[in-house]
Protein backbone atom coordinates (compact mmCIF):
# COMPACT_ATOMS: atom_id res chain seq x y z
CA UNK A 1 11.78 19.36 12.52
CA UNK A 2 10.32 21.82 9.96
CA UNK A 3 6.46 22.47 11.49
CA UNK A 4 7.71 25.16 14.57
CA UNK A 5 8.89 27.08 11.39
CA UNK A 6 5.94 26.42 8.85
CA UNK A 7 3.16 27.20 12.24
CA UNK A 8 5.25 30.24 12.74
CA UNK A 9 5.51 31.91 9.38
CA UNK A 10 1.58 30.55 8.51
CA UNK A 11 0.78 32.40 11.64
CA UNK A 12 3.16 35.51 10.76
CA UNK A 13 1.15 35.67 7.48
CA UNK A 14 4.40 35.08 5.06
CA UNK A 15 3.66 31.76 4.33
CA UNK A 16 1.14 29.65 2.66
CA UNK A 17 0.66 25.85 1.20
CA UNK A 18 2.22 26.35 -2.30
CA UNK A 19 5.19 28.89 -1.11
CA UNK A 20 5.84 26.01 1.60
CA UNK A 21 5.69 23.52 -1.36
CA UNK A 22 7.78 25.08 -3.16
CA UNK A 23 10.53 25.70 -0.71
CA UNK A 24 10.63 22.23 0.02
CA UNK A 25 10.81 21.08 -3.46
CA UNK A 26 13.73 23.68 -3.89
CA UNK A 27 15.18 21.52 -0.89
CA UNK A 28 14.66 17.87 -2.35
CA UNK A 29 16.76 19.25 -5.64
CA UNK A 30 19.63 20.28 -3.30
CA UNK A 31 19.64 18.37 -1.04
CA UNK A 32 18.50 14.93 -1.99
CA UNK A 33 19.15 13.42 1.17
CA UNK A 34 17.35 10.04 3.43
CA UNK A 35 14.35 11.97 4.68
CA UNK A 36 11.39 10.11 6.91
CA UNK A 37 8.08 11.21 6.95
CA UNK A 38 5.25 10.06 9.44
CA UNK A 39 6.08 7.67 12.25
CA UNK A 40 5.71 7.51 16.05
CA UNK A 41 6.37 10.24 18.62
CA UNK A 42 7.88 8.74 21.97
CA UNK A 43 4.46 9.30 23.58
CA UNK A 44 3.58 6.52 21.39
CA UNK A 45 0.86 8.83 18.59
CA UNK A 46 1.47 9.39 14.99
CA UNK A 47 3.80 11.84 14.15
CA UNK A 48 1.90 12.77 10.87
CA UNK A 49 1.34 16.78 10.73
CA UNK A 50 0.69 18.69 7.60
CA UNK A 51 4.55 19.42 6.64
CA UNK A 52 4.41 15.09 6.12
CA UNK A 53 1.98 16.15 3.09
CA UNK A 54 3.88 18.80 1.82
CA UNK A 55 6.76 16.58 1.88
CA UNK A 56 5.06 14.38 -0.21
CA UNK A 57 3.41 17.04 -2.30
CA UNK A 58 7.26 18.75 -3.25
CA UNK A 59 8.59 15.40 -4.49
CA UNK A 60 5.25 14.89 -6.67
CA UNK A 61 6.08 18.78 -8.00
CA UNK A 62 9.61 17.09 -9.10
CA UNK A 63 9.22 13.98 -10.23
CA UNK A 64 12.75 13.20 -9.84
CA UNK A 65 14.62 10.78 -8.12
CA UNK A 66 14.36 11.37 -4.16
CA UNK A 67 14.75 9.26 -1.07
CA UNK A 68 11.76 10.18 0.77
CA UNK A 69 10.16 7.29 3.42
CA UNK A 70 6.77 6.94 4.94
CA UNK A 71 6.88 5.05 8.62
CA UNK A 72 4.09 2.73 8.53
CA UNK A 73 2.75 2.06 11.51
CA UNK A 74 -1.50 1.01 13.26
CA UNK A 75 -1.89 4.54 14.05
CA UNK A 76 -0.59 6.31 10.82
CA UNK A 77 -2.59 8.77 9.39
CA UNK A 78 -4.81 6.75 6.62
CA UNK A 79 -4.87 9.86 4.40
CA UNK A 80 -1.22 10.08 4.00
CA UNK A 81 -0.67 6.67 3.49
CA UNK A 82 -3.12 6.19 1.33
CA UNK A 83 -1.28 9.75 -0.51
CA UNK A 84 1.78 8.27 -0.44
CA UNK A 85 0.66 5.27 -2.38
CA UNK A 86 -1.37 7.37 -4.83
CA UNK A 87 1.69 8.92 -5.69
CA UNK A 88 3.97 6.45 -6.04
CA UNK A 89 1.38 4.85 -8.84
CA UNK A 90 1.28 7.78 -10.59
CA UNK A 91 4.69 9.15 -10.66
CA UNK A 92 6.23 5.89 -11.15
CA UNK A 93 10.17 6.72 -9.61
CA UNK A 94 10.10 4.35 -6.44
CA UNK A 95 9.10 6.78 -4.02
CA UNK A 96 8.63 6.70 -1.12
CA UNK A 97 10.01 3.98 0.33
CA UNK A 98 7.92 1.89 3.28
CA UNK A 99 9.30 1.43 7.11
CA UNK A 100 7.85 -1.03 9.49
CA UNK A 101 7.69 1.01 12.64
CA UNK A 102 6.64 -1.72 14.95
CA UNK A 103 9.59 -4.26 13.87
CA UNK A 104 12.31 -1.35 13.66
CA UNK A 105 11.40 -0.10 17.67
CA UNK A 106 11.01 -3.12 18.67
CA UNK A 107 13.82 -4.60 17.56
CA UNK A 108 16.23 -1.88 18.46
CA UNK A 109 14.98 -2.28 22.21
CA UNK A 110 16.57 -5.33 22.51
CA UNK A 111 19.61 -3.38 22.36
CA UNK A 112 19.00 -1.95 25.54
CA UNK A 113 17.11 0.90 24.59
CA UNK A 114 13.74 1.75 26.12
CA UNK A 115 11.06 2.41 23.87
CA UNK A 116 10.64 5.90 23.77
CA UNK A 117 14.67 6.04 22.91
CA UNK A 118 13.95 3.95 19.99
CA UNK A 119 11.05 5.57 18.87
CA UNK A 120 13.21 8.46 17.98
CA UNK A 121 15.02 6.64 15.72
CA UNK A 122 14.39 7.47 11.82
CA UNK A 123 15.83 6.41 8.36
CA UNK A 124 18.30 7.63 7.54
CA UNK A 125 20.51 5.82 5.04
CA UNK A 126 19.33 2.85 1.82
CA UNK A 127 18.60 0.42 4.86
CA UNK A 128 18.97 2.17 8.14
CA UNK A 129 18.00 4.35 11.02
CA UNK A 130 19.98 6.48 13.52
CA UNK A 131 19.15 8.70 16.27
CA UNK A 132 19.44 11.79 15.14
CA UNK A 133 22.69 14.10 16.54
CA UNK A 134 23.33 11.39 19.26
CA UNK A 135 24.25 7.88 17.57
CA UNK A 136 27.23 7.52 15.43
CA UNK A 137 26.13 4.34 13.26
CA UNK A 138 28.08 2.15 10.86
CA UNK A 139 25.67 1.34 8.77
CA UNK A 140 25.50 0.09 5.37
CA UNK A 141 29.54 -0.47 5.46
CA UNK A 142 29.77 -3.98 6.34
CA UNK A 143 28.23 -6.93 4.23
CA UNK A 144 29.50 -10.58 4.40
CA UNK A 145 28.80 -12.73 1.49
CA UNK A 146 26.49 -15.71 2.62
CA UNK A 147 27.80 -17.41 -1.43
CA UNK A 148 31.11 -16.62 -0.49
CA UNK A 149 30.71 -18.33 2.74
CA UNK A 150 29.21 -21.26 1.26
CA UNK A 151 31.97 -21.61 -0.91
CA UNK A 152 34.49 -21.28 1.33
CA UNK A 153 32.62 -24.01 3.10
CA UNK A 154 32.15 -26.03 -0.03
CA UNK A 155 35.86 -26.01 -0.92
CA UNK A 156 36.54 -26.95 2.74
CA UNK A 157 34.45 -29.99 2.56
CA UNK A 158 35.59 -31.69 -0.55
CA UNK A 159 39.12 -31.22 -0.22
CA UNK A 160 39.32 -33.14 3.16
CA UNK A 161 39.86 -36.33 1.91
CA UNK A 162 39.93 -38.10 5.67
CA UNK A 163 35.54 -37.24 5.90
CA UNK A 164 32.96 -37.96 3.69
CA UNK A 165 30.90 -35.24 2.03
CA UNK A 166 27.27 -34.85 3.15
CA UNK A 167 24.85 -32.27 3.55
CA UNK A 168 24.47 -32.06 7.36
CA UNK A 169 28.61 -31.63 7.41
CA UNK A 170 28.70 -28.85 4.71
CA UNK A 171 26.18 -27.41 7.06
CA UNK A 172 28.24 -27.81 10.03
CA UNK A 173 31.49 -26.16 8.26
CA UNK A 174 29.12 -22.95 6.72
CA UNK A 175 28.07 -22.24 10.25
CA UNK A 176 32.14 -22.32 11.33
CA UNK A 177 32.65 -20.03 8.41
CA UNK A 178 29.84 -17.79 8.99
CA UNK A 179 31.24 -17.38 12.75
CA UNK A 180 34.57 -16.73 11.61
CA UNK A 181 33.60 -14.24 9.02
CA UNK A 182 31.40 -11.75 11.68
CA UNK A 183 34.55 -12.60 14.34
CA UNK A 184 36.31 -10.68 11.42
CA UNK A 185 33.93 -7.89 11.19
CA UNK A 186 34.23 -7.44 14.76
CA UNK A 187 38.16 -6.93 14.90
CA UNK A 188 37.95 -4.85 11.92
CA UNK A 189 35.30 -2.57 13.64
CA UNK A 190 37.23 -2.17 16.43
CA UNK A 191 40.53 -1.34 14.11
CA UNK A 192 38.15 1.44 12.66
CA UNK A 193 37.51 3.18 15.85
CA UNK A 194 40.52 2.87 17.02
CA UNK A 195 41.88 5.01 14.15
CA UNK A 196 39.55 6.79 12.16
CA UNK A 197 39.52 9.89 14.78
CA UNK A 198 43.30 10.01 14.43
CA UNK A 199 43.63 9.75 10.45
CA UNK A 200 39.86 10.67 9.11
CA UNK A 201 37.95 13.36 12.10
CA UNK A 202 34.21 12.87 10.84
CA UNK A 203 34.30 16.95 10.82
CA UNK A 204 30.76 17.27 9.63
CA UNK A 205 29.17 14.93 12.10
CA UNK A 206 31.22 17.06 14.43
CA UNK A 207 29.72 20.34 13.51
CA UNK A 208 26.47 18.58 13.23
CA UNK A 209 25.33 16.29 16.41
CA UNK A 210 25.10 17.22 19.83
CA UNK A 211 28.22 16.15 22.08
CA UNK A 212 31.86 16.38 20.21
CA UNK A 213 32.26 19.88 20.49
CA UNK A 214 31.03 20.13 24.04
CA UNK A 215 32.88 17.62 24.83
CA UNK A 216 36.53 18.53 22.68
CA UNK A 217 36.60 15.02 21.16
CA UNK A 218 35.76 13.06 17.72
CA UNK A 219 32.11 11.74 17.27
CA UNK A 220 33.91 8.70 16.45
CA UNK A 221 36.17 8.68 19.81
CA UNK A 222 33.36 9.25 22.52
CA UNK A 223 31.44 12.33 21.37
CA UNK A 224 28.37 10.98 21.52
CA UNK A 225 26.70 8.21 24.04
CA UNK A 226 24.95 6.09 21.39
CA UNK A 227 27.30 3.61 18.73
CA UNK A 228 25.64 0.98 16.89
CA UNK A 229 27.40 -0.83 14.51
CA UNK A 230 25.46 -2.93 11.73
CA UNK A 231 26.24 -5.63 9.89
CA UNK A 232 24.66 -7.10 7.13
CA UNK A 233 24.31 -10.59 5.02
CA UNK A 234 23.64 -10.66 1.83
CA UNK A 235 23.05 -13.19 -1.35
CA UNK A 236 20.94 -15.16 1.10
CA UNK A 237 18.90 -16.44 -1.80
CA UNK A 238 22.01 -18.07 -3.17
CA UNK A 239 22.85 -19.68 -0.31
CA UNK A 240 19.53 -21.12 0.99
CA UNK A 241 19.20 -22.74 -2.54
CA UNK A 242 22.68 -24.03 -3.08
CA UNK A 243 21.64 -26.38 0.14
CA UNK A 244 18.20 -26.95 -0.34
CA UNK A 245 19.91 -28.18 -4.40
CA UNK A 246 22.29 -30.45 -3.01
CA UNK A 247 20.26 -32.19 -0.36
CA UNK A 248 17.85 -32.61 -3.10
CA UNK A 249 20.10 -33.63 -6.02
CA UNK A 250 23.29 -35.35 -4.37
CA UNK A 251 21.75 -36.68 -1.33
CA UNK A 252 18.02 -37.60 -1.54
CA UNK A 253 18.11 -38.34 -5.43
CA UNK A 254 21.67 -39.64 -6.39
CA UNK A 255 21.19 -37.69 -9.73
CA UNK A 256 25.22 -37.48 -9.46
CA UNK A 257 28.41 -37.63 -6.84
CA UNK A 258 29.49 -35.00 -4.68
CA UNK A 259 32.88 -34.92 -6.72
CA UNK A 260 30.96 -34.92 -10.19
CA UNK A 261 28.60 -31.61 -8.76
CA UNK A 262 32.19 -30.36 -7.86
CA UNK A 263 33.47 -31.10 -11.04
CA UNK A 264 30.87 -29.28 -12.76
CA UNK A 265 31.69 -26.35 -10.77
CA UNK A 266 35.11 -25.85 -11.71
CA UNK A 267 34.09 -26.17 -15.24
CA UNK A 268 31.68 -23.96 -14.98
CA UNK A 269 28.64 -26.17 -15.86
CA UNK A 270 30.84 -26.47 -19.05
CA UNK A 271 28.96 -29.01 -21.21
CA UNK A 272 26.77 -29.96 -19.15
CA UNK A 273 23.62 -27.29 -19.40
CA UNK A 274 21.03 -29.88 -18.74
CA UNK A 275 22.53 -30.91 -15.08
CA UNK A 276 22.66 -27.06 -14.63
CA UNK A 277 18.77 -26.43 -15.16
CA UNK A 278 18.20 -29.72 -12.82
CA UNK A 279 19.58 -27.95 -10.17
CA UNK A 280 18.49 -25.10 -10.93
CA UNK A 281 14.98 -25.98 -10.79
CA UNK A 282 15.06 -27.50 -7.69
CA UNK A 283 12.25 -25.56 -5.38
CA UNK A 284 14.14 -22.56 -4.39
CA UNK A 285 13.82 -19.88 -1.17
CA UNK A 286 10.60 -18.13 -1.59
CA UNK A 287 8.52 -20.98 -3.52
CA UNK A 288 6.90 -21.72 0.21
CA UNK A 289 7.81 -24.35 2.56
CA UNK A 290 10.41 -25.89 0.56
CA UNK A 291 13.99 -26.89 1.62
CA UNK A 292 15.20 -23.92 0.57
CA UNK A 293 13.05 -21.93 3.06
CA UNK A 294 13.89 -23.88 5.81
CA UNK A 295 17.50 -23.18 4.80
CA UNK A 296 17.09 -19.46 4.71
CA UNK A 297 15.45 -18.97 7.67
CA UNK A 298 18.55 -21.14 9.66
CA UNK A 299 21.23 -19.17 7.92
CA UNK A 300 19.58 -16.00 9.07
CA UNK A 301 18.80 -17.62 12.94
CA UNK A 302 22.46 -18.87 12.78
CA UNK A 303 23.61 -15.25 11.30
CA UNK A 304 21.93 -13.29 13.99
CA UNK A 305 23.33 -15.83 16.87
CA UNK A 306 26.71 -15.19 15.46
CA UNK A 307 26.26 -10.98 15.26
CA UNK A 308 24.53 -10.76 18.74
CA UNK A 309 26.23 -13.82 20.77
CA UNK A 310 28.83 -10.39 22.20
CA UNK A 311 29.97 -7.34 22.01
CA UNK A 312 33.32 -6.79 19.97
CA UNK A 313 36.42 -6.74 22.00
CA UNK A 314 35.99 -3.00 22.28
CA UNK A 315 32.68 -2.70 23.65
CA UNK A 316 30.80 -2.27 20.46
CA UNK A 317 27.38 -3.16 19.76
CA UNK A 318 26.70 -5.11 16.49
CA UNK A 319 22.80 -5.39 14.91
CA UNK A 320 22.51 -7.57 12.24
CA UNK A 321 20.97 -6.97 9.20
CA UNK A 322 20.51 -8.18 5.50
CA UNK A 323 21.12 -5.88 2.58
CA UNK A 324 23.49 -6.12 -0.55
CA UNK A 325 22.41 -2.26 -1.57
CA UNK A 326 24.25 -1.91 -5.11
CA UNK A 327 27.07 -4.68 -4.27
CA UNK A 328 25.59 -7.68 -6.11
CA UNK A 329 27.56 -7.42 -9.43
CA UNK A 330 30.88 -7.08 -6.91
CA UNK A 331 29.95 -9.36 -4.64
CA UNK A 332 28.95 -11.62 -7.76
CA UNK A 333 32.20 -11.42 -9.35
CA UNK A 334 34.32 -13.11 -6.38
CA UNK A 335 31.75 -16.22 -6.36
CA UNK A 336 32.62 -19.39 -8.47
CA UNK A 337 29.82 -21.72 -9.80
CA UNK A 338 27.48 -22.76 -7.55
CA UNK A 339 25.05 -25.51 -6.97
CA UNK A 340 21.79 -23.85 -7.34
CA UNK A 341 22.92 -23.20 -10.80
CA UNK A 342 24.29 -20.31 -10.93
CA UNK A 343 27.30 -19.45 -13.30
CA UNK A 344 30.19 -18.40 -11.95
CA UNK A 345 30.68 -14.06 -11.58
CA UNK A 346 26.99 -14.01 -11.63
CA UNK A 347 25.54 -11.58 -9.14
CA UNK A 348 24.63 -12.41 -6.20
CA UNK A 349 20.88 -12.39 -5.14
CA UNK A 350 19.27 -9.06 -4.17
CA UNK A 351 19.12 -8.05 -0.29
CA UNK A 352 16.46 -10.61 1.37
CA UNK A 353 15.32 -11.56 -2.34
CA UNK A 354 14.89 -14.69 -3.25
CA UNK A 355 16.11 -15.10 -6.68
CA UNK A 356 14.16 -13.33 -9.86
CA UNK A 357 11.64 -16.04 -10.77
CA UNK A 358 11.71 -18.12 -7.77
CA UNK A 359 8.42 -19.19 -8.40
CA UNK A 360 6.43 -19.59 -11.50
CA UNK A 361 3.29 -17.21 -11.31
CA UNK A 362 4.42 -15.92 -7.99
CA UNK A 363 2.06 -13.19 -6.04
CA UNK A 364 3.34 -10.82 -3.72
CA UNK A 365 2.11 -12.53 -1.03
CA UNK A 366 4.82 -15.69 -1.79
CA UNK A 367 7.78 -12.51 -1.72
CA UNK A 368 6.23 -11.09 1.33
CA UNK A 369 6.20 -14.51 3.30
CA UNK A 370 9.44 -15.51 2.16
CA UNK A 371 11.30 -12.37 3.16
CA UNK A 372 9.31 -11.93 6.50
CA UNK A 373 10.33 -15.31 7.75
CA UNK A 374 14.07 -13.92 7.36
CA UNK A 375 13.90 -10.79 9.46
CA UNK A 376 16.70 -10.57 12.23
CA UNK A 377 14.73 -8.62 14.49
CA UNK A 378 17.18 -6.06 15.71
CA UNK A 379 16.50 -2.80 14.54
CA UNK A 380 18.29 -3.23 11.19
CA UNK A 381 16.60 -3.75 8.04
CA UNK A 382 16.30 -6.48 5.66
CA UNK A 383 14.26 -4.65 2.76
CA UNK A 384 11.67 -6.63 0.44
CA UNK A 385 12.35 -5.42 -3.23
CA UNK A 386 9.07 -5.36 -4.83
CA UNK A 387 8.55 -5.10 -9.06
CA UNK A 388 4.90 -4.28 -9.76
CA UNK A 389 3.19 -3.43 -13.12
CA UNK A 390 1.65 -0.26 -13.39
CA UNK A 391 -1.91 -1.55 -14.34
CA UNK A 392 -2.69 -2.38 -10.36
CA UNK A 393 -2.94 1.32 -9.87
CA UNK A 394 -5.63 1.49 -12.63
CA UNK A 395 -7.39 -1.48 -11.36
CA UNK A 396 -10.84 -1.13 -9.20
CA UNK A 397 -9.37 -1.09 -6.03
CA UNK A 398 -5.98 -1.54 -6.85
CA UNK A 399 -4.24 0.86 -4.79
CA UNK A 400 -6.55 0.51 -1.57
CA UNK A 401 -5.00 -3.61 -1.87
CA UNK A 402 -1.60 -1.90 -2.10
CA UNK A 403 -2.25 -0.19 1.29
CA UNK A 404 -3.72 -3.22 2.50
CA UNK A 405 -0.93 -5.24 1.72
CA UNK A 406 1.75 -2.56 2.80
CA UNK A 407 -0.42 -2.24 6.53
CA UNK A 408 -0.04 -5.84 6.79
CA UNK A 409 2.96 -6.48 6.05
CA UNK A 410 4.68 -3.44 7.91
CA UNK A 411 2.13 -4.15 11.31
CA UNK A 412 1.35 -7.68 11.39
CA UNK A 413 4.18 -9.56 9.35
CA UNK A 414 6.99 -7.76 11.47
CA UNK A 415 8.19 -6.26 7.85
CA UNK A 416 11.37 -3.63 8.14
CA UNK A 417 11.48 -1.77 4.91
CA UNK A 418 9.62 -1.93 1.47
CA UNK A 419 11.30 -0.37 -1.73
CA UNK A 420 8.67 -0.45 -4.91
CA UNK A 421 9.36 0.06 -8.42
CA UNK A 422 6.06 0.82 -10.58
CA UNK A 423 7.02 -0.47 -14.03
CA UNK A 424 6.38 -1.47 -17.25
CA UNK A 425 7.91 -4.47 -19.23
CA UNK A 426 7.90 -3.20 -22.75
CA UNK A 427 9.00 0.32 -21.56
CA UNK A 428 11.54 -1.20 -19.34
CA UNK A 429 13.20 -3.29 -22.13
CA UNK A 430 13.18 -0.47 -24.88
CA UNK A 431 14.64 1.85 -21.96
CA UNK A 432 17.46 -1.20 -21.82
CA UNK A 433 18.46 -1.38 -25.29
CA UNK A 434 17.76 2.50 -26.10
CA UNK A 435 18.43 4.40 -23.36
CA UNK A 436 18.51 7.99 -24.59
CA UNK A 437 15.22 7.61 -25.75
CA UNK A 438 13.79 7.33 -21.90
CA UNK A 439 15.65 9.95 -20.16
CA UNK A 440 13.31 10.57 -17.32
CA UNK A 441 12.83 7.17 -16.62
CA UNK A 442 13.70 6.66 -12.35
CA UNK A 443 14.07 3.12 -11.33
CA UNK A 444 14.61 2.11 -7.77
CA UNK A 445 18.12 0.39 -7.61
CA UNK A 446 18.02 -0.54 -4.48
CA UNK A 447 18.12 1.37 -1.30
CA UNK A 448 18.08 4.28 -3.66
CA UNK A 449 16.04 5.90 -7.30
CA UNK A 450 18.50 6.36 -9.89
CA UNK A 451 17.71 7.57 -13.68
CA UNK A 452 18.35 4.52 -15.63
CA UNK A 453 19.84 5.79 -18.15
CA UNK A 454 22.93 6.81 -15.71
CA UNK A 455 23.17 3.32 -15.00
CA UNK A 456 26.06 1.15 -16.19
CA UNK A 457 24.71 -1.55 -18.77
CA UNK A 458 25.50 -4.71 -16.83
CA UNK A 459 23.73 -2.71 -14.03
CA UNK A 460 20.88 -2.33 -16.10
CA UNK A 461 20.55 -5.76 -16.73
CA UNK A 462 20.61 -6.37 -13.44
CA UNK A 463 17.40 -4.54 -12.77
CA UNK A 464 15.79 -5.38 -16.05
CA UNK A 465 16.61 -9.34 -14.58
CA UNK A 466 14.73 -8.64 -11.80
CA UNK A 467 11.89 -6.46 -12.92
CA UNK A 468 10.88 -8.69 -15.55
CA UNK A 469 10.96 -11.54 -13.19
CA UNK A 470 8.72 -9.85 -10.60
């Protein structure tokens, strides 16, 4: 968007690198909007020009929280990449942020869309992309909670006292619950558009996109050609593992009863810490080719069946996705105890994450492989969360294997989005219980950088969990 503008004033003599620089750092502290560097043009070439540097350049200038993404794709320009991870070694604050190209425009074809339509589609949000001025998206709105489904299923199960409980059923009755729960999303979509226009006119998209004003009417009520509507699953770790702990447990060991598991639940593992820790060391989503994988990988297959079987009622199109962004405490919090020993209120697991420690010793090649193999495939996200200590950046070769792995994973492993956080344990923990001490210390939440210290404390612990663990 910016090089007509930066060729024309270079040209015109009133510009040069640093003044362009600095403008554009003067933008990021504005305006610290979604903004996606590199990619694919529709003739199918990379996209990368010399505003991508300066881009990357500003946010270095800063050092402050931004939400800046490189699209990673064969063809990308192999000095900007490897740029991009230079800098996010040494400034340490998340950024940028990693999009699969090849997943995220081929996925979004299946939608219809030919492929130079949806190579024009950028990032745009924590977890998503848009055209720009001609889709109106809901995106990052809608979650369903896969513990909350299981749950629901779980409760369903053991208080029908004409069946008997077993794995394969609880499976049958989470799939039931699952389809009623995006049948839900689907009326309440429609609901939205139905009123939004009347009660809520999206004035700035308005003013912004090509379409409503030529045509007199509401983005949201037909003023542009292009609605996609996401929705996302989340706490998949939680599920996958609360099946994968049962069948293991109840049904293949007969370490207890259905109704004594149950019973520990309502107590909340009350008394009984060392039945906890069994289940909770059963081999969980993530540790490779375990039950738990299996089971992550069907919820997700079964998931994206249920988002993408039809349109809703209305006509809308629905992608399906997996993200929590910053809703795991919430989303936690509405969640009893649950078989994978959990407690109950805990939070939920993190986007496509397995759960923090899923595997003793664990490389990134174990998180990579787990969260691949749960990709819907649509042109929605379902972002790997990645904690990595600083020292790889200082290793021989370090950040040349983080390209490597970031190449492969974005072009060969069909991932959609990688969000890094370049951290320290000690500083991380001292940051935790001191926080005014470490005021410029950036963390990325989620979809997001925040400074931690803004943070809430049980949010804090939340990340701490999960750094530490990775």
């Amino acid at each position: 968007m910016l090089l007509p503008f930066y060729e024309r004033d270079i040209k015109a003599g009133i510009l040069d690198d640093d003044k362009a620089t600095y403008i554009l750092a003067s933008l990021l502290i504005k305006d610290n909007q979604y903004y996606e560097i590199g990619g694919v043009k529709q003739d199918g070439s990379d996209r990368t020009n010399r505003v991508s540097f300066l881009v990357l350049e500003a946010a270095h200038w800063l050092r402050i929280p931004n939400a800046i993404c490189l699209s990673v794709h064969d063809k990308i320009n192999p000095e900007l990449m490897n740029l991009a991870v230079k800098y996010l070694f040494e400034d340490k604050h998340g950024s940028p942020s990693f999009i699969g190209a090849k997943a995220m425009i081929e996925g979004f074809m299946k939608n219809g869309y030919d492929i130079e339509t949806a190579r024009r589609r950028v990032k745009v949000g924590c977890n998503w992309t848009a055209l720009p001025g001609i889709e109106y998206p809901m995106n990052d709105t809608v979650k369903i909670n896969f513990a909350k489904v299981f749950e629901v299923a779980w409760r369903d199960m053991l208080d029908d006292p004409t069946a008997k409980p077993e794995t394969a059923r609880l499976w049958e009755i989470f799939k039931m619950r699952l389809l009623d729960a995006v049948d839900c999303v689907a009326d309440s979509i429609d609901w939205h558009m139905r009123h939004i226009s009347k009660f809520s006119p999206e004035m700035a998209l308005n003013f912004m996109c090509h379409g409503p004003i030529e045509r007199g009417v509401d983005i949201a009520d037909g003023g542009v050609d292009h609605y996609n509507m996401c929705c996302d699953g989340a706490g998949i770790g939680v599920a996958a593992d609360c099946f994968a702990s049962v069948e293991q447990r109840v049904e293949k060991e007969n370490r207890l009863s259905w109704e004594e598991l149950d019973n520990h639940l309502k107590s909340n593992w009350e008394g009984a810490e060392d039945v906890r820790m069994m289940f909770k060391r059963t081999p969980r989503y993530g540790s490779g080719g375990s039950r738990a994988d299996f089971y992550a990988v069907e919820i997700v297959k079964w998931f994206t069946h249920c988002v993408k079987r039809k349109k809703t009622d209305d006509g809308y199109n629905m992608i399906p996705g997996l993200f929590s962004w910053a809703n795991t405490l919430p989303m936690g919090r509405v969640v009893g105890a649950t078989p994978n020993g959990r407690y109950s209120g805990d939070p939920i697991t993190h986007g496509a994450n397995p759960e923090p420690g899923f595997k003793e010793g664990a490389a990134l090649s174990a998180m990579a492989k787990a969260v691949s193999s749960v990709q819907p495939l649509w042109g929605n996200t379902a972002p790997i969360q990645l904690e990595i200590d600083p020292i790889l950046g200082k290793d021989e070769g370090g950040l040349e294997k983080m390209v490597d792995f970031l190449m492969t994973y974005c072009c060969d492993m069909d991932g959609t989005l990688v969000n890094i956080n370049i951290l320290d344990k000690d500083r991380i923990l001292d940051a935790h219980e001191n926080p005014d001490k470490h005021p410029d210390l950036v963390v990325r939440v989620t979809g997001f950088s925040s400074y931690f210290s803004n943070l809430s404390p049980k949010f804090r612990q939340l990340v701490v969990d999960r750094i530490i663990a990775g």
